[in-house]
C-alpha atoms as a PDB file:
ATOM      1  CA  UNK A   1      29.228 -82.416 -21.136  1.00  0.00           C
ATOM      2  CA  UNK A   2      29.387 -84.366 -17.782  1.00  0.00           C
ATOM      3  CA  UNK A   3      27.350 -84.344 -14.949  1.00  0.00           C
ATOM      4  CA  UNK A   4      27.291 -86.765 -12.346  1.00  0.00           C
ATOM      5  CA  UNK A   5      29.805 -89.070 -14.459  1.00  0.00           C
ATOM      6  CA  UNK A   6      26.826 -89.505 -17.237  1.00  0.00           C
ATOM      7  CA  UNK A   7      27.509 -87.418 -21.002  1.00  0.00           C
ATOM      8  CA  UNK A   8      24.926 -85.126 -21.412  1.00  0.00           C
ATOM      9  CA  UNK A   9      24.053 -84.229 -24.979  1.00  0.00           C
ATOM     10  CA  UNK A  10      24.177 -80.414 -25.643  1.00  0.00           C
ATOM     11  CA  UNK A  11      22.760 -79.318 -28.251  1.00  0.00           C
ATOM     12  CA  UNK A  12      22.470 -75.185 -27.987  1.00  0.00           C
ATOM     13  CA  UNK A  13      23.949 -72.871 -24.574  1.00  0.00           C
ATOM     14  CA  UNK A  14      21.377 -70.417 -24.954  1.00  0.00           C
ATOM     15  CA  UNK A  15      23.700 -67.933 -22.672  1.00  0.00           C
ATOM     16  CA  UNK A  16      26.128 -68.106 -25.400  1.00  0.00           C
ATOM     17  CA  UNK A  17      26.768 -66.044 -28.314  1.00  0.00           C
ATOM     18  CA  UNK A  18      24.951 -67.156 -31.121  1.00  0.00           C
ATOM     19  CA  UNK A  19      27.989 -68.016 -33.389  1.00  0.00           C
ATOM     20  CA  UNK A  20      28.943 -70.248 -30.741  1.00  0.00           C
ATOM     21  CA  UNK A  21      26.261 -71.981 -31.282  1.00  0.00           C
ATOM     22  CA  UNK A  22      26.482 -72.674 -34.980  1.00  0.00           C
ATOM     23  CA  UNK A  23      29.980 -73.898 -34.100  1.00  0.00           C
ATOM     24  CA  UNK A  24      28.307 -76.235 -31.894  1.00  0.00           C
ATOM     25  CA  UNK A  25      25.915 -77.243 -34.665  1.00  0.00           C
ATOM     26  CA  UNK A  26      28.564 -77.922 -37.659  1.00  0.00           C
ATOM     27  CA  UNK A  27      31.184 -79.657 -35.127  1.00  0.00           C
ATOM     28  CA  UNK A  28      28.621 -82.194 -34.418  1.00  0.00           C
ATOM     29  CA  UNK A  29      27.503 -83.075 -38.000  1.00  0.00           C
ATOM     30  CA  UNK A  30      31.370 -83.328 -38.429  1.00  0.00           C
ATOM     31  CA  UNK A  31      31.817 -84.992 -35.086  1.00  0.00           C
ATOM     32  CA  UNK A  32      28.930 -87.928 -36.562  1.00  0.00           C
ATOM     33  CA  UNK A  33      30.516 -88.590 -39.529  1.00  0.00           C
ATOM     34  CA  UNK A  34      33.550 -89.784 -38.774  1.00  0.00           C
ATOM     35  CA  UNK A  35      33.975 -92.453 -36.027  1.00  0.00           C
ATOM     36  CA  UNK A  36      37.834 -91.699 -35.872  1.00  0.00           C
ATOM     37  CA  UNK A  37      37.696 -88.167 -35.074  1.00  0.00           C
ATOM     38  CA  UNK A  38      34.965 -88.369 -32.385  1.00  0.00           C
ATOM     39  CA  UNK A  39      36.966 -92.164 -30.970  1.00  0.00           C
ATOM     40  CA  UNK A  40      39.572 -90.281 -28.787  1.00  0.00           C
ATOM     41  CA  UNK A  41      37.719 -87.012 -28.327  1.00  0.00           C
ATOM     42  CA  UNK A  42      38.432 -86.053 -24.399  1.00  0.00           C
ATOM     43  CA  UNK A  43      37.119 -82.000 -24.731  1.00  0.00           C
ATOM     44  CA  UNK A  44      36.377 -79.411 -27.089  1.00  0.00           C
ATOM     45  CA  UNK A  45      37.096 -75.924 -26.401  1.00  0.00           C
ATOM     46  CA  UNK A  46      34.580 -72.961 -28.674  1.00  0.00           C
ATOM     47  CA  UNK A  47      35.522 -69.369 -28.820  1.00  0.00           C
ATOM     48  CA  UNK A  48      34.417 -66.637 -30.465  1.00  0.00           C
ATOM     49  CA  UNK A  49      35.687 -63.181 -30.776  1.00  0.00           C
ATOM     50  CA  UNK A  50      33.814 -59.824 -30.650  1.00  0.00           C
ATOM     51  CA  UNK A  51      34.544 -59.304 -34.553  1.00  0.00           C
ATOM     52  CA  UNK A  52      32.708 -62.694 -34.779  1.00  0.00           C
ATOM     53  CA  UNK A  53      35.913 -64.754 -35.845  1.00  0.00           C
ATOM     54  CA  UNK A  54      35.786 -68.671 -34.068  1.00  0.00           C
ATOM     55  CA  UNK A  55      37.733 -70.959 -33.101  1.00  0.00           C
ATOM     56  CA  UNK A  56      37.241 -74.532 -31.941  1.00  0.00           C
ATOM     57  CA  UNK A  57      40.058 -76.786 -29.980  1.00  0.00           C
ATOM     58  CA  UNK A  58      39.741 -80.715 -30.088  1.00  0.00           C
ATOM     59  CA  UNK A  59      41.515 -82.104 -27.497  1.00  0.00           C
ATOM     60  CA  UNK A  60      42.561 -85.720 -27.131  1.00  0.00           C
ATOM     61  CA  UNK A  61      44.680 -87.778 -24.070  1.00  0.00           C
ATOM     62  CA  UNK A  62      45.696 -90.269 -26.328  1.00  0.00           C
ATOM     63  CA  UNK A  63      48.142 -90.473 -29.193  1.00  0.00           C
ATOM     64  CA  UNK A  64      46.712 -89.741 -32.955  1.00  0.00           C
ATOM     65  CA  UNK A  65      47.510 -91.973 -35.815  1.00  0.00           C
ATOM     66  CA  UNK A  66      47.837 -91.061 -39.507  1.00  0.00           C
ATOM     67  CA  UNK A  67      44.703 -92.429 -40.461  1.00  0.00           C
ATOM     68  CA  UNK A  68      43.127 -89.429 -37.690  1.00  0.00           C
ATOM     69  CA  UNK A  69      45.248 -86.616 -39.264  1.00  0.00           C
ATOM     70  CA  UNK A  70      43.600 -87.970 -42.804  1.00  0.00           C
ATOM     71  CA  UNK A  71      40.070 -87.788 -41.569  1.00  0.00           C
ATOM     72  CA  UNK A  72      40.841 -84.365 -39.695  1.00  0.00           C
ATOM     73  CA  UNK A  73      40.939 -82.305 -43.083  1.00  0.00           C
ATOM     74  CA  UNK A  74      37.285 -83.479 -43.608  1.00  0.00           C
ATOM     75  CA  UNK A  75      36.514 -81.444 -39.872  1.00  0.00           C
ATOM     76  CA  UNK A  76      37.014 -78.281 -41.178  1.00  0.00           C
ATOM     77  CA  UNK A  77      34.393 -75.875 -41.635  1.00  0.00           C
END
C-alpha cells in the first residue's frame, strides 16, 4: 500500500474476510522468495467469494520475460 508516496507494509486488513487474509499471508512468503516475481510488481488485486473460493491478480506495467513466467509456477498456492 501507498500513502503519502511511502509503501506501507500490510500485513492483515482486519475488516476483511479472513481468507483474504491468508491470501495475504501465502502471497507474501511467495512474494519474498523470488526477487523476479516481486521486481515489476505494480498492484495486487485479492478476492474472495461467499463459497470461500479466492482469487489473487498480479499486475505489472512492464513487459514479462521468460525467466518471470518460469518463476511464476513456483507462486501458486
Amino acid at each position: 500500500m501507498v500513502e503519502n508516496n511511502n509503501k506501507i507494509n500490510v500485513d492483515e486488513l482486519t475488516i476483511c474476510d479472513a481468507q483474504i487474509n491468508l491470501l495475504i499471508s501465502k502471497l507474501k512468503v511467495k512474494l519474498l522468495g523470488s526477487n523476479e516475481i516481486k521486481e515489476k510488481l505494480f498492484q495486487t488485486e485479492i478476492q474472495v467469494s461467499r463459497s470461500g473460493e479466492g482469487i489473487v491478480t498480479l499486475i505489472y506495467h512492464k513487459p514479462l520475460d521468460a525467466n518471470w513466467i518460469k518463476k511464476e509456477k513456483k507462486v501458486k498456492f
